[in-house]
Each structure stands twice: as structure tokens, then as C-alpha cells.
N, C-alpha and C. Protein backbone atom coordinates (compact mmCIF):
# COMPACT_ATOMS: atom_id res chain seq x y z
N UNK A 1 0.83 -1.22 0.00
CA UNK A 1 0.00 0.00 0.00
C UNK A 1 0.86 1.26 0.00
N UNK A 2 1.71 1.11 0.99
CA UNK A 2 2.55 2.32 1.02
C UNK A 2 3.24 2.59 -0.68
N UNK A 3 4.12 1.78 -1.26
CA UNK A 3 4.33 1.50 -2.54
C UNK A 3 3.76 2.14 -3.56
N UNK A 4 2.22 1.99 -3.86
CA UNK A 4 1.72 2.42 -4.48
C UNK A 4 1.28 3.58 -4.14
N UNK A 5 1.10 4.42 -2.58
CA UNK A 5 1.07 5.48 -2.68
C UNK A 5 2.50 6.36 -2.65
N UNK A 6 3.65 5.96 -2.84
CA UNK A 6 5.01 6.92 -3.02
C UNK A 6 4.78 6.96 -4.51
N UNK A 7 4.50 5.86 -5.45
CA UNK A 7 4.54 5.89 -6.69
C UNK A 7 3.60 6.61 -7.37
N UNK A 8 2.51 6.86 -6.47
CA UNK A 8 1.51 8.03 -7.43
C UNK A 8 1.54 9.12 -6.80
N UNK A 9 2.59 9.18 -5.75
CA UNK A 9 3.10 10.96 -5.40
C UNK A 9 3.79 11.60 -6.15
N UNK A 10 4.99 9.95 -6.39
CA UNK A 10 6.30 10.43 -7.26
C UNK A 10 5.47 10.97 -8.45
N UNK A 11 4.58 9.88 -9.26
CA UNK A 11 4.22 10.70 -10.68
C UNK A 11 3.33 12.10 -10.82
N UNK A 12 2.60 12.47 -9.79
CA UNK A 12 2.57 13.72 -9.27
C UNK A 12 3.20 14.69 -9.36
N UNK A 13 4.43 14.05 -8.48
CA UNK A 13 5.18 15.43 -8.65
C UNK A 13 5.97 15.49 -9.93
N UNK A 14 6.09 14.81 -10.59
CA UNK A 14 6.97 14.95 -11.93
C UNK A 14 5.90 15.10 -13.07
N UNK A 15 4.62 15.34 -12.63
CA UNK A 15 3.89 16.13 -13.65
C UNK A 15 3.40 17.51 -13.50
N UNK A 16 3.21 18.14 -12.12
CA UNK A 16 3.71 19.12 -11.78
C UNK A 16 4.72 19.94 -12.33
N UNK A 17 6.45 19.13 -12.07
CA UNK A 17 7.37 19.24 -12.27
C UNK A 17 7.49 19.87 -13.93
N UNK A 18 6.43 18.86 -14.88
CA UNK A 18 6.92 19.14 -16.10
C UNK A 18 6.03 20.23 -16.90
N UNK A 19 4.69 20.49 -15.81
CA UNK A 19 3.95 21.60 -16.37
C UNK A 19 4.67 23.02 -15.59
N UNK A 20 5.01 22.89 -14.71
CA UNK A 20 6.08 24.29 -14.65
C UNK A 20 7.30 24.56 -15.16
N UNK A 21 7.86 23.40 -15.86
CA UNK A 21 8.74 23.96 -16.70
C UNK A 21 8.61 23.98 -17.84
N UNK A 22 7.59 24.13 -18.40
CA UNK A 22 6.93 24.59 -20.00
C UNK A 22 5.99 25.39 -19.57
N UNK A 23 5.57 27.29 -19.21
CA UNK A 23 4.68 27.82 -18.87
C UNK A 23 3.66 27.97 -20.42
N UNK A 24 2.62 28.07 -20.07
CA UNK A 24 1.60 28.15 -21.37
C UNK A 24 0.73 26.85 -21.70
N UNK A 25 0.00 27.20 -22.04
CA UNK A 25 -0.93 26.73 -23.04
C UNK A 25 -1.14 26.25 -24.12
N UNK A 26 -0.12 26.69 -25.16
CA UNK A 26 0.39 26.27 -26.35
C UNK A 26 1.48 25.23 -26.55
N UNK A 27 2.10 24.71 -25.48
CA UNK A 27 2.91 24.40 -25.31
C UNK A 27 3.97 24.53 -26.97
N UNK A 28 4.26 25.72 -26.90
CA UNK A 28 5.43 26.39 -27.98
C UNK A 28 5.34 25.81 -28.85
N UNK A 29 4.21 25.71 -29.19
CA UNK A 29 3.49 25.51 -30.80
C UNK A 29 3.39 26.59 -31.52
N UNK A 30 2.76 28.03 -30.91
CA UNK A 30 2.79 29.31 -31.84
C UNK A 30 4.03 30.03 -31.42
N UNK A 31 4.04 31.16 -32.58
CA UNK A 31 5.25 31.51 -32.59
C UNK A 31 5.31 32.66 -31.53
N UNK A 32 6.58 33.12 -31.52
CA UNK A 32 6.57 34.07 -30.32
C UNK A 32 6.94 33.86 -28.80
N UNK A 33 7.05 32.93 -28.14
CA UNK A 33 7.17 32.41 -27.24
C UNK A 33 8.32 33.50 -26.38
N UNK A 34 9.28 33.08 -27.20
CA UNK A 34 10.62 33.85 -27.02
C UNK A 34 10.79 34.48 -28.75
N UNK A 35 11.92 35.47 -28.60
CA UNK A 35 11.96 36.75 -29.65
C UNK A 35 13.04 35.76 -30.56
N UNK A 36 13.15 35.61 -32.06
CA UNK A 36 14.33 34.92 -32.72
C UNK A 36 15.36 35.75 -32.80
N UNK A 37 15.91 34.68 -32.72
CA UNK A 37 17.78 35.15 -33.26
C UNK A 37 17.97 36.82 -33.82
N UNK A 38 18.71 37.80 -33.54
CA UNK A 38 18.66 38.95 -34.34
C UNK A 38 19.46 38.58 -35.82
N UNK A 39 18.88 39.20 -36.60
CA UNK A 39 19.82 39.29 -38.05
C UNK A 39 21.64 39.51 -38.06
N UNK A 40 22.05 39.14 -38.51
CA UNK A 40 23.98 39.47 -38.69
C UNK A 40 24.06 41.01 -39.06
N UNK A 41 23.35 41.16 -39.55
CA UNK A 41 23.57 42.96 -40.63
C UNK A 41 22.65 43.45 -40.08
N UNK A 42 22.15 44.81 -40.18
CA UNK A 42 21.45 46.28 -40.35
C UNK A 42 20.99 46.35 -41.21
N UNK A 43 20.08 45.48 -41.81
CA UNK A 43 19.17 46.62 -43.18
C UNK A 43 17.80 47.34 -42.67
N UNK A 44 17.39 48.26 -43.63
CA UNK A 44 15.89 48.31 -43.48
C UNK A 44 14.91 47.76 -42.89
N UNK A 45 15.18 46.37 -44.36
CA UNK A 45 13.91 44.95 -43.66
C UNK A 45 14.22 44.87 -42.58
N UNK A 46 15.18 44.37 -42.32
CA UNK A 46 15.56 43.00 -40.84
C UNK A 46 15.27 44.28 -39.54
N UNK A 47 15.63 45.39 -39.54
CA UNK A 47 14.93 46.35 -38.27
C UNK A 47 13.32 46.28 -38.27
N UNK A 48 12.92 46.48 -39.06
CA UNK A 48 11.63 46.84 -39.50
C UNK A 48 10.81 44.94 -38.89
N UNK A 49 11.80 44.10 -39.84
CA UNK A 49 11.06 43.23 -39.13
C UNK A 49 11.37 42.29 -37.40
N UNK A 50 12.67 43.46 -36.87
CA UNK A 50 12.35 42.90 -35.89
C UNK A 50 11.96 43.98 -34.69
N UNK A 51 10.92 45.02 -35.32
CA UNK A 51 10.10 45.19 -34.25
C UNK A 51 9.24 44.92 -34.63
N UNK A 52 8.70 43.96 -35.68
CA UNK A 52 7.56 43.04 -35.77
C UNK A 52 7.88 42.12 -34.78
N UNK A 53 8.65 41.66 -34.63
CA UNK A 53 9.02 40.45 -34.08
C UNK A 53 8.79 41.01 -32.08
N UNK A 54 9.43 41.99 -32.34
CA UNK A 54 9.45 42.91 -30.83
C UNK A 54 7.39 42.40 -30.20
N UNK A 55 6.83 43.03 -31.06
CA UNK A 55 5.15 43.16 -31.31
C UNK A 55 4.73 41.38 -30.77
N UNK A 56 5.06 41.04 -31.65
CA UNK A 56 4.44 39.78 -31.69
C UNK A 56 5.28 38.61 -30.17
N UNK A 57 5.90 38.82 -29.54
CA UNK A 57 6.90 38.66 -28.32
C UNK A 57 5.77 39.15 -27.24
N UNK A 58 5.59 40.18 -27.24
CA UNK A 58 4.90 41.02 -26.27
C UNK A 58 3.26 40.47 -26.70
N UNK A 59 2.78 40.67 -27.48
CA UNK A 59 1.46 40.14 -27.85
C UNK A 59 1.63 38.77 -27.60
N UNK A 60 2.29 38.22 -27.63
CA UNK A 60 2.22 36.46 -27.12
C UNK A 60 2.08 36.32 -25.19
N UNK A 61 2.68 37.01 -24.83
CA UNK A 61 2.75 37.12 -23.22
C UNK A 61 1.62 37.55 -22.72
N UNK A 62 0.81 38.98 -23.36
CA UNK A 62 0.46 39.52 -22.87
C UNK A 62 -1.23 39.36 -23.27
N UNK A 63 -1.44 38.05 -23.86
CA UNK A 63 -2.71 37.75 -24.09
C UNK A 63 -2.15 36.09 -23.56
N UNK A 64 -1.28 35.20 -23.20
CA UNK A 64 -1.35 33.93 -22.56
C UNK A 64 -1.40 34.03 -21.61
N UNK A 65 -2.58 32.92 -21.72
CA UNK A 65 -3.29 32.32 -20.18
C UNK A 65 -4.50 33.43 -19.94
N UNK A 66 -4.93 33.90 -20.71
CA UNK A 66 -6.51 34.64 -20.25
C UNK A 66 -7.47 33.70 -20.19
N UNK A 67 -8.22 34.26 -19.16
CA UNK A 67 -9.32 33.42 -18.41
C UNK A 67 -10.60 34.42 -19.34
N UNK A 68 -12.01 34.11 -19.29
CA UNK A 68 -12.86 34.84 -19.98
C UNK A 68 -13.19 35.88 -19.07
N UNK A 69 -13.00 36.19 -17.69
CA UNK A 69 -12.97 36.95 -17.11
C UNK A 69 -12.33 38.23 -17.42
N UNK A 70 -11.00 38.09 -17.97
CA UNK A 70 -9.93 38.38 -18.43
C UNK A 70 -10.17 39.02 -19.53
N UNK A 71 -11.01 38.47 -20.87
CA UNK A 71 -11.16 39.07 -21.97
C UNK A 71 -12.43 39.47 -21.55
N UNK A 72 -13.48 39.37 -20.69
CA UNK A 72 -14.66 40.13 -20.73
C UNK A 72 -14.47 41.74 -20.18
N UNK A 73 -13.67 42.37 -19.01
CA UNK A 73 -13.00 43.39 -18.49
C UNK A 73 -13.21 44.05 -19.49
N UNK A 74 -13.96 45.35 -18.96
CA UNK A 74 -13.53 46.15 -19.31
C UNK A 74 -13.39 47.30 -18.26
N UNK A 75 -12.29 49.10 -18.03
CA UNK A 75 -11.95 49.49 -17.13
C UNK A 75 -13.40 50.81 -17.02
N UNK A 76 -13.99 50.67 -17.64
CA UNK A 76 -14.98 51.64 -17.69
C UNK A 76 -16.42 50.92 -18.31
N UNK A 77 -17.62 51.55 -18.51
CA UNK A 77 -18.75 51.16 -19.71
C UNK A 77 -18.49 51.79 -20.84
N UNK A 78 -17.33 52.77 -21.43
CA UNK A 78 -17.24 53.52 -22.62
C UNK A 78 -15.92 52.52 -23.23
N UNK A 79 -15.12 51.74 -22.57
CA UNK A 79 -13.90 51.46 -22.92
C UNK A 79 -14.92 49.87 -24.06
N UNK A 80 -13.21 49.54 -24.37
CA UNK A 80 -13.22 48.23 -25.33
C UNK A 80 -13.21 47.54 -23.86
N UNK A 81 -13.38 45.85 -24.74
CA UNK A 81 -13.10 44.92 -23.25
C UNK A 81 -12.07 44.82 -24.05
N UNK A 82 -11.31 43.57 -23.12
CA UNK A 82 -9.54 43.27 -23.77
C UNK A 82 -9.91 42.30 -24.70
N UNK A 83 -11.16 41.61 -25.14
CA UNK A 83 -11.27 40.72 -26.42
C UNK A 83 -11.34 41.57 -27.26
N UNK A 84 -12.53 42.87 -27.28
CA UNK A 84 -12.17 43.48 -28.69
C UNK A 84 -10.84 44.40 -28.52
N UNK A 85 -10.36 44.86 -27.52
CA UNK A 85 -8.99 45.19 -27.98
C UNK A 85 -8.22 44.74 -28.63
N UNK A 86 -8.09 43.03 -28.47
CA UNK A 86 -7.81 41.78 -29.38
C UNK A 86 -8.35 41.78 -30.46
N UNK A 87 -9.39 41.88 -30.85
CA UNK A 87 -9.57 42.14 -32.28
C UNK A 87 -9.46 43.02 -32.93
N UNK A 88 -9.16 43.92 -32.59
CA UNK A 88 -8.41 45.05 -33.11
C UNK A 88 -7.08 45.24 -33.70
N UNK A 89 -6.11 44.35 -32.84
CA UNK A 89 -4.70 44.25 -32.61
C UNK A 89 -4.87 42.78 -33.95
N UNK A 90 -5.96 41.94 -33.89
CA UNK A 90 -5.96 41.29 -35.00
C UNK A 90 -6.26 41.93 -35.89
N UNK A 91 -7.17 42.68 -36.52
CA UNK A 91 -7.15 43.72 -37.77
C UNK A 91 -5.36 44.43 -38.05
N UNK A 92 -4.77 44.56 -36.80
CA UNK A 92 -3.45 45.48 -37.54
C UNK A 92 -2.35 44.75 -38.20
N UNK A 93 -2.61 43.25 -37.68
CA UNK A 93 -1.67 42.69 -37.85
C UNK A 93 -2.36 42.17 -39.07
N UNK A 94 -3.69 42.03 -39.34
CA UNK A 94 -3.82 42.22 -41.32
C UNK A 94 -3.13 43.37 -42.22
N UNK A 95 -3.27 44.37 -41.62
CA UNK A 95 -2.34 45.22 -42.65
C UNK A 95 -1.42 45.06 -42.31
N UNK A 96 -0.56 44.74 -41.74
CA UNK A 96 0.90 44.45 -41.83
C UNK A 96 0.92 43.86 -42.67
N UNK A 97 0.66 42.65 -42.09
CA UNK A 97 0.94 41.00 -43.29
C UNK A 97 0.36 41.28 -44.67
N UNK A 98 -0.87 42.16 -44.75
CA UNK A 98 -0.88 42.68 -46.32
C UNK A 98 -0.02 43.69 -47.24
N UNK A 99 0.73 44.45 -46.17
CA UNK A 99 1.56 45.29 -46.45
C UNK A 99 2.84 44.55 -47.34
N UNK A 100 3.06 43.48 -46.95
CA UNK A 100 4.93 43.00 -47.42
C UNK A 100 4.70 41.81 -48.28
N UNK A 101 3.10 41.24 -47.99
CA UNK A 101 2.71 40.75 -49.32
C UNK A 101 1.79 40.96 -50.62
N UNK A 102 2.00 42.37 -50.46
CA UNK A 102 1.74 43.50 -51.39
C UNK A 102 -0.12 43.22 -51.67
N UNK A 103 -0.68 43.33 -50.72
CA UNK A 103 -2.60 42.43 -51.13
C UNK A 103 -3.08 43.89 -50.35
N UNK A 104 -3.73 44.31 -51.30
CA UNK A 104 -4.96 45.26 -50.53
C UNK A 104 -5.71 45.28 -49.57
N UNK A 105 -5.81 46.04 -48.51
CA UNK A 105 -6.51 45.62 -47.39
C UNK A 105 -8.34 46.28 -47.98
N UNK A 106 -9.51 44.90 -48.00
CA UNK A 106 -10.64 45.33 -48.31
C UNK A 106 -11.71 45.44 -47.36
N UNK A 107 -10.98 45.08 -46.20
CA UNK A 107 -12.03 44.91 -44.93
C UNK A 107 -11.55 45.82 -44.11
N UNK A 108 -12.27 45.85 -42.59
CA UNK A 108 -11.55 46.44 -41.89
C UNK A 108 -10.43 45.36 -40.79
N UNK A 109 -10.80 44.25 -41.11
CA UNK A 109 -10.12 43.20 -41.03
C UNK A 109 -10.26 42.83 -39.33
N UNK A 110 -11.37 43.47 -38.67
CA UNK A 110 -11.97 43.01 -37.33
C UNK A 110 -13.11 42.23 -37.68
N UNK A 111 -13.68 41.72 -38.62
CA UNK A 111 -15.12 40.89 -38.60
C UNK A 111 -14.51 39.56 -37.97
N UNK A 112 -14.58 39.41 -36.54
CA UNK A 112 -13.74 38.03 -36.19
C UNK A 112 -14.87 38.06 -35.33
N UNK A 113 -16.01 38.16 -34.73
CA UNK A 113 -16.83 37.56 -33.99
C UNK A 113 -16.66 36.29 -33.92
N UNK A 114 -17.07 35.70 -35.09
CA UNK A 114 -17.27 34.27 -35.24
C UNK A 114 -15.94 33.40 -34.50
N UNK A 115 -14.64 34.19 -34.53
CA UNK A 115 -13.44 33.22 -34.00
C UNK A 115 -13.56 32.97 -32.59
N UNK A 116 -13.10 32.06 -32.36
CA UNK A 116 -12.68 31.97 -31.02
C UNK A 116 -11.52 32.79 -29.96
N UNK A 117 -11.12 33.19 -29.41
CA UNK A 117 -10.35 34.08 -28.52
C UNK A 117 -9.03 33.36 -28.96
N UNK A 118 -8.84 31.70 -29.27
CA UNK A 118 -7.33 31.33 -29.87
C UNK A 118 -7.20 30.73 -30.60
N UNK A 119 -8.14 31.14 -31.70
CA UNK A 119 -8.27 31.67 -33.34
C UNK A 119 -7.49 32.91 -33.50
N UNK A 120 -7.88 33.67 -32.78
CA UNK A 120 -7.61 35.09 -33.11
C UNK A 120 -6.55 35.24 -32.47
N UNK A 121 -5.90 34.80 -31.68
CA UNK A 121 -4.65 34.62 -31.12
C UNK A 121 -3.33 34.12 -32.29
N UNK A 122 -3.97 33.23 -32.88
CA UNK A 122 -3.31 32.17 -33.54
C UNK A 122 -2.91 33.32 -34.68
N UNK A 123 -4.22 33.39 -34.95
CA UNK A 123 -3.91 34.16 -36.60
C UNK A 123 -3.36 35.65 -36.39
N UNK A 124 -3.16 36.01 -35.16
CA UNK A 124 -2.48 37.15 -35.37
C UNK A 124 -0.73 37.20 -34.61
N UNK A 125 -0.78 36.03 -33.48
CA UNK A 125 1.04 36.14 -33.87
C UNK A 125 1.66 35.19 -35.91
N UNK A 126 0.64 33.85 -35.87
CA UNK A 126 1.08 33.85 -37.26
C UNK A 126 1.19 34.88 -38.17
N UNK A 127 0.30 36.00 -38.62
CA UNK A 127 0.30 37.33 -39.22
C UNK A 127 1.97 38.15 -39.31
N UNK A 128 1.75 38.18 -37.85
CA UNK A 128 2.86 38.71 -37.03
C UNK A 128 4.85 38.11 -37.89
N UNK A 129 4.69 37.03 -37.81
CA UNK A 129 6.12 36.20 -37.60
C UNK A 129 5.85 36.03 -39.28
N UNK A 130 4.73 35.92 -39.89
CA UNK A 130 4.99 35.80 -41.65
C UNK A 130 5.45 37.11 -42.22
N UNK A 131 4.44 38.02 -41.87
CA UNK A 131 5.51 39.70 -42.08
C UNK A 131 7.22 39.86 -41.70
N UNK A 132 7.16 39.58 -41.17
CA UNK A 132 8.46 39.32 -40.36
C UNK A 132 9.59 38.69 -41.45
N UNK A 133 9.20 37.26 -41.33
CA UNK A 133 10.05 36.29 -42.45
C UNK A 133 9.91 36.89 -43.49
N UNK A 134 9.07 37.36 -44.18
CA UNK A 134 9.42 38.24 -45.45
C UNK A 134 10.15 39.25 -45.59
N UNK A 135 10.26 40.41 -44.31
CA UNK A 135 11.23 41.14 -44.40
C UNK A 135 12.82 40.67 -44.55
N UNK A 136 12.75 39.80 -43.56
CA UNK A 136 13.83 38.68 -43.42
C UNK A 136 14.23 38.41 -44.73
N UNK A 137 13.95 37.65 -45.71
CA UNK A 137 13.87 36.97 -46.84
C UNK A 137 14.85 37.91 -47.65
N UNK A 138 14.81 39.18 -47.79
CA UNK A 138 15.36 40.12 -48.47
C UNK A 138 14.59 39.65 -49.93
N UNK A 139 13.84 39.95 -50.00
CA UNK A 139 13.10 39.54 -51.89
C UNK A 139 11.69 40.86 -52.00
N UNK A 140 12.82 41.35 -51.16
CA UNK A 140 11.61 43.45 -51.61
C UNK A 140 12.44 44.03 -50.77
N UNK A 141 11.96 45.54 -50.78
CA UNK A 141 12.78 46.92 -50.32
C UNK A 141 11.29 47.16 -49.41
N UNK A 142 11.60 47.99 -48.67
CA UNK A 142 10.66 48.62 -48.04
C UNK A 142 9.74 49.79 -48.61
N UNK A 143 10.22 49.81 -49.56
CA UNK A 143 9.46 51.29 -50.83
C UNK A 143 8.73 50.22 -50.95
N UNK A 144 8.81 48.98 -51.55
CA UNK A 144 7.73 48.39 -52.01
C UNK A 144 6.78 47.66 -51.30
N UNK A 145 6.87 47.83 -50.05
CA UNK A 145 5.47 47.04 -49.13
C UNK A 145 4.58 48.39 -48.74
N UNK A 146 4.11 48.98 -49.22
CA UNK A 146 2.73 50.04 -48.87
C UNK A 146 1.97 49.71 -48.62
N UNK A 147 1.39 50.34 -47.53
CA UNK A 147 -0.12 49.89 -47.43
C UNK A 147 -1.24 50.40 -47.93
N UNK A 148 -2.04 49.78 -48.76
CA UNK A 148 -3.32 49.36 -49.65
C UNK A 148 -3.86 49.13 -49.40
N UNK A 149 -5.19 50.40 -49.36
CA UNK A 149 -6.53 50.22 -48.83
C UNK A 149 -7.58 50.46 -50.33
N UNK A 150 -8.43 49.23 -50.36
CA UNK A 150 -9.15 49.36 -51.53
C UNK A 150 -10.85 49.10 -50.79
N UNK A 151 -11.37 49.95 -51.55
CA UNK A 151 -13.27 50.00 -51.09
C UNK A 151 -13.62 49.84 -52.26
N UNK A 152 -14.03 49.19 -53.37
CA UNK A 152 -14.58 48.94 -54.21
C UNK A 152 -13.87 49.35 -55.47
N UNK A 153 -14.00 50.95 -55.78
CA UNK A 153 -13.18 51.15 -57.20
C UNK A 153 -12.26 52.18 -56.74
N UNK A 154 -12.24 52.94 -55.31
CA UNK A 154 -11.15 53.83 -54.59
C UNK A 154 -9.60 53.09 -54.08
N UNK A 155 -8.56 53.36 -54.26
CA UNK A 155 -7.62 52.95 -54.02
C UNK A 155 -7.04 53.91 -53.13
N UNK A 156 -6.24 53.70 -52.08
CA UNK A 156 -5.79 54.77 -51.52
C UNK A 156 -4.47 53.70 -50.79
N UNK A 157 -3.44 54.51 -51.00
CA UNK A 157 -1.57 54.07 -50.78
C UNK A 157 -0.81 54.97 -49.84
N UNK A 158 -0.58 54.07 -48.96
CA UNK A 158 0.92 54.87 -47.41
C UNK A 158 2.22 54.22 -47.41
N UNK A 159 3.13 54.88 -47.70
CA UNK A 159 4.03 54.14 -47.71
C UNK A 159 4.55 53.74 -46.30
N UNK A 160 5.22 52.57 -46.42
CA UNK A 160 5.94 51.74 -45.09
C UNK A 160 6.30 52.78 -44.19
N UNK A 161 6.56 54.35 -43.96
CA UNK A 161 6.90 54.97 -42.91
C UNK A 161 5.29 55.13 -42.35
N UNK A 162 4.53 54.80 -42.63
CA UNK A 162 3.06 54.77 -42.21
C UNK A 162 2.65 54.11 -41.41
N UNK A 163 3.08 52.97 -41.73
CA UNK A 163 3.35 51.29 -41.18
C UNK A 163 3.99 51.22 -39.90
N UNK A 164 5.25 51.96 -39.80
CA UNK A 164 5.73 52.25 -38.62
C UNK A 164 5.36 52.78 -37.55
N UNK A 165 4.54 54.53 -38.14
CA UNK A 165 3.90 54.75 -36.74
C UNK A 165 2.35 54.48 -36.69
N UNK A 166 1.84 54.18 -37.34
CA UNK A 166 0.18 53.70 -37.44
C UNK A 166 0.71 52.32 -36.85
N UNK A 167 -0.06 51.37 -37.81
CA UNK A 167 -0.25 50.01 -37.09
C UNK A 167 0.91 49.31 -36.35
N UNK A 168 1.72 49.40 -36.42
CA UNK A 168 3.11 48.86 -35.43
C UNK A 168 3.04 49.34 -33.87
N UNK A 169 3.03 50.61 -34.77
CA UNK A 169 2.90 51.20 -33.29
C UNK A 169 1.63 51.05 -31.63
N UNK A 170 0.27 51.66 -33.28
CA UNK A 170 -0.73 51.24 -32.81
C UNK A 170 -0.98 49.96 -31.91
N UNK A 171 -0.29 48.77 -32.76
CA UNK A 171 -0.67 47.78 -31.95
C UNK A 171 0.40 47.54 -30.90
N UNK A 172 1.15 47.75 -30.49
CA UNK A 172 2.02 47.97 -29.32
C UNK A 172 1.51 48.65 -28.30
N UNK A 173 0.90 49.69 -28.28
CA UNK A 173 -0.36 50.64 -27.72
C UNK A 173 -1.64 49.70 -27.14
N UNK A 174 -2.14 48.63 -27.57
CA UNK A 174 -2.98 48.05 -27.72
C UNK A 174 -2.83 46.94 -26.87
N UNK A 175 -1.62 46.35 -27.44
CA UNK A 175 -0.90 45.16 -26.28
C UNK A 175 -0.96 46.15 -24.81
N UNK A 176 -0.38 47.16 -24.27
CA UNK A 176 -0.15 47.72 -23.48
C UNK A 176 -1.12 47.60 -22.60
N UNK A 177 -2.22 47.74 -23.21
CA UNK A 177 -3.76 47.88 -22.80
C UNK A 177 -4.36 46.45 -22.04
N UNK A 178 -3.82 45.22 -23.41
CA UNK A 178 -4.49 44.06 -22.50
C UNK A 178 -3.51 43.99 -21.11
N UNK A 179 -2.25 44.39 -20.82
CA UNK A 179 -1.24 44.10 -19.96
C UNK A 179 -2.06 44.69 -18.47
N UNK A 180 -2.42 45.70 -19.17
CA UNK A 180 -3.28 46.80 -17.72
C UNK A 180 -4.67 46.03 -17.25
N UNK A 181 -5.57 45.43 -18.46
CA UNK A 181 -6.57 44.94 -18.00
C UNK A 181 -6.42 43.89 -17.51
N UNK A 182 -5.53 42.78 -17.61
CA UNK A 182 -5.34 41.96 -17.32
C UNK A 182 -4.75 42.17 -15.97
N UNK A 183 -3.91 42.77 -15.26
CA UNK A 183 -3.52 43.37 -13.81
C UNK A 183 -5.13 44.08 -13.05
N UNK A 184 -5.82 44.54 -13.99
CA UNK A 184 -6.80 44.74 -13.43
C UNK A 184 -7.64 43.67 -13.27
N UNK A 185 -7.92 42.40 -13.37
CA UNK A 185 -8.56 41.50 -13.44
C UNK A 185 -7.95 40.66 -12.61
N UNK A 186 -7.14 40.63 -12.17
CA UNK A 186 -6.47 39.75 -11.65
C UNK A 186 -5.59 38.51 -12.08
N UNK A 187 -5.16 38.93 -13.14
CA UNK A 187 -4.57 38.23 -13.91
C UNK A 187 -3.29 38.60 -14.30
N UNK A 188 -2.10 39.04 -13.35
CA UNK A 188 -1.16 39.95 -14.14
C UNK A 188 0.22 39.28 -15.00
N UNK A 189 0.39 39.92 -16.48
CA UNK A 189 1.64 39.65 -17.02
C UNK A 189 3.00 39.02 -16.47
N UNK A 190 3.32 37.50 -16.63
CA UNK A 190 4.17 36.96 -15.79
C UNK A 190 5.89 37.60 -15.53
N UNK A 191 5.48 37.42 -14.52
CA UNK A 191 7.17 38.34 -13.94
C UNK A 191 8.46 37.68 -14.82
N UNK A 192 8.54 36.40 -15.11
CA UNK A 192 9.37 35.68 -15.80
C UNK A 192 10.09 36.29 -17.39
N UNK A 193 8.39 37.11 -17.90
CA UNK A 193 9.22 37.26 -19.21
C UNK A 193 10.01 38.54 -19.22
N UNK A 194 11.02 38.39 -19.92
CA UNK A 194 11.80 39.98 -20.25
C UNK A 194 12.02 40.49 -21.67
N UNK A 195 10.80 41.73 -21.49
CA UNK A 195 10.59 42.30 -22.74
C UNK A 195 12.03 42.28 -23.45
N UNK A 196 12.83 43.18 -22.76
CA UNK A 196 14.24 43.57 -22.87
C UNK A 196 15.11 42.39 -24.11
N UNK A 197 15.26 41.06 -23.53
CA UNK A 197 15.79 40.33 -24.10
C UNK A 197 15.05 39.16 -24.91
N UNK A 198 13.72 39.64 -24.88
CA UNK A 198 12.92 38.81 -25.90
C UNK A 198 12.94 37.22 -25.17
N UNK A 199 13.29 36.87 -23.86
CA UNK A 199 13.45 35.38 -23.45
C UNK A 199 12.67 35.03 -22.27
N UNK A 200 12.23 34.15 -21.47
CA UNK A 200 11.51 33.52 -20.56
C UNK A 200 12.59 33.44 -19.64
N UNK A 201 12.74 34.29 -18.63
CA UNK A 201 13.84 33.21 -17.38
C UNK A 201 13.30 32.39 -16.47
N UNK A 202 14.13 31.54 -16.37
CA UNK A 202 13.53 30.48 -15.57
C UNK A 202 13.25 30.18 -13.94
């Protein structure tokens, strides 16, 4: 008797053991977890895409592990809750990713009701880390990723310094926001990660 109860303590604690040393939910299936490797050189792209990369680091932390409590919050009755703040931050990260693969943005690219909270998670660090690898890639200049907004037969064009302080920015602004609601909810941003070095300490 004793036997079998050390042996289902022991496996206890070594499952414990192995869910605190992988924090998350995803278990580092989506991207972002930690920030990649920096580039060897200084160009354009590779800055440009690694404060995409910066974005999508911070947007991975700062929406894992929400409870619906969490995304229902909001800090006022006039404010967003932190889900549609999330869908919002998913709309920017459509024009990004349409930006560097040169596609017109025709929506406003928030009709995500229908997703689930990690749907919309999913598809916007993926968004995130594919903009990214394209800058990476070196197979365009930054003159040539504009952003393209089309409504039917109106076309209207910003070039990539647009990109920088609109939606990049914007959505950095946005992340900021779930970080606060989420401390307000009781849920706060884990002490472990460091923006700074893009890594998880342990």
C-alpha cells in the first residue's frame, strides 16, 4: 500500500514538475514564445522586421493564459473589453501581413466575432512572424510594401513609414492595454518574461 502510494506521489510530482517547466498553453506551438535570433547585418527589412518580431513577443505574453474573465473586463462602460482590444490588434496585424505581401486591405479586417479568442490569437502572432520572415527573406525593399486600402473602385496608398507609426505602433499601444486589463482583473503579465531580451527566465 505504502508502494503504491510513493509511486503516485512520485508521478505527481513529476507532472507538476513538467507543467512548470513549459509555462503556457500552447505548449510552444505558436510563434513568439521567445523573440528569434537577431539578423547578422542592419538593413531596413531586418529592423523593421524585428520590431515586428518585438510586437508579436509582447502580444504572445500579454494575451497567454486569459481566463474569460480576463477578456470580458472592461476598465470603464465607454472602454473596449480586452477581447475586442484583441480584435483590433488582430485587424493590424492584417495590414501588416498585407503590407509586405503587397494584397490590398478590403475589410476592416476586425469581422472576427465568429473566432474563437485562440483563433484570433493564432492568426495574429502567425500574421505577425509571416511579415516578419518576409522582411527577413530580403526579396523586396521597403518602398515596395505600402499599405493598400481598396473599397470597391477607390484605391488609396501609405508608404511603409506609415506602417511604422500607425499600425506597429498602434498595436504595441494596444498590447499595453491588454497588460493593464489583465492586472486589473487579476490576472497579471508573468514576472518571468523579459521584454528587454525577448526570453523567458527560468
Amino acid at each position: 500500500m505504502k508502494k503504491s502510494f510513493f509511486f503516485l506521489l512520485t508521478l505527481s510530482l513529476l507532472s507538476l514538475q513538467a507543467a512548470l517547466a513549459q509555462p503556457g498553453t500552447d505548449n510552444h506551438t505558436l510563434p513568439y514564445y521567445e523573440i528569434p535570433d537577431y539578423p547578422e547585418t542592419y538593413t531596413a527589412e531586418s529592423v523593421a522586421a524585428r520590431m515586428i518580431d518585438g510586437v508579436g513577443f509582447r502580444y504572445y505574453w500579454a494575451t497567454e493564459g486569459l481566463r474569460p474573465e480576463d477578456l470580458a473586463f472592461r476598465p470603464n462602460d465607454e472602454a473596449r473589453t480586452s477581447e475586442e482590444t484583441i480584435d483590433h490588434i488582430l485587424g493590424l496585424s492584417n495590414v501588416i501581413v498585407n503590407s509586405v505581401r503587397k494584397i490590398p486591405n478590403q475589410a476592416s479586417g476586425e469581422e472576427t466575432s465568429p473566432l474563437s479568442f485562440e483563433e484570433k490569437r493564432k492568426m495574429t502572432l502567425e500574421n505577425l512572424k509571416a511579415a516578419s520572415d518576409i522582411l527577413k527573406g530580403g526579396g523586396g525593399t521597403l518602398e515596395e510594401y505600402n499599405i493598400v486600402f481598396q473599397r470597391g473602385d477607390t484605391k488609396s496608398e501609405l508608404p511603409f513609414w506609415n506602417q511604422i507609426n500607425g499600425p506597429i505602433s498602434d498595436a504595441l499601444w494596444h498590447i499595453g492595454q491588454v497588460v493593464s486589463f489583465r492586472r486589473s482583473s487579476g490576472n497579471p503579465f508573468s514576472p518571468r518574461v523579459s521584454v528587454l531580451t525577448g526570453k523567458v527566465r527560468n
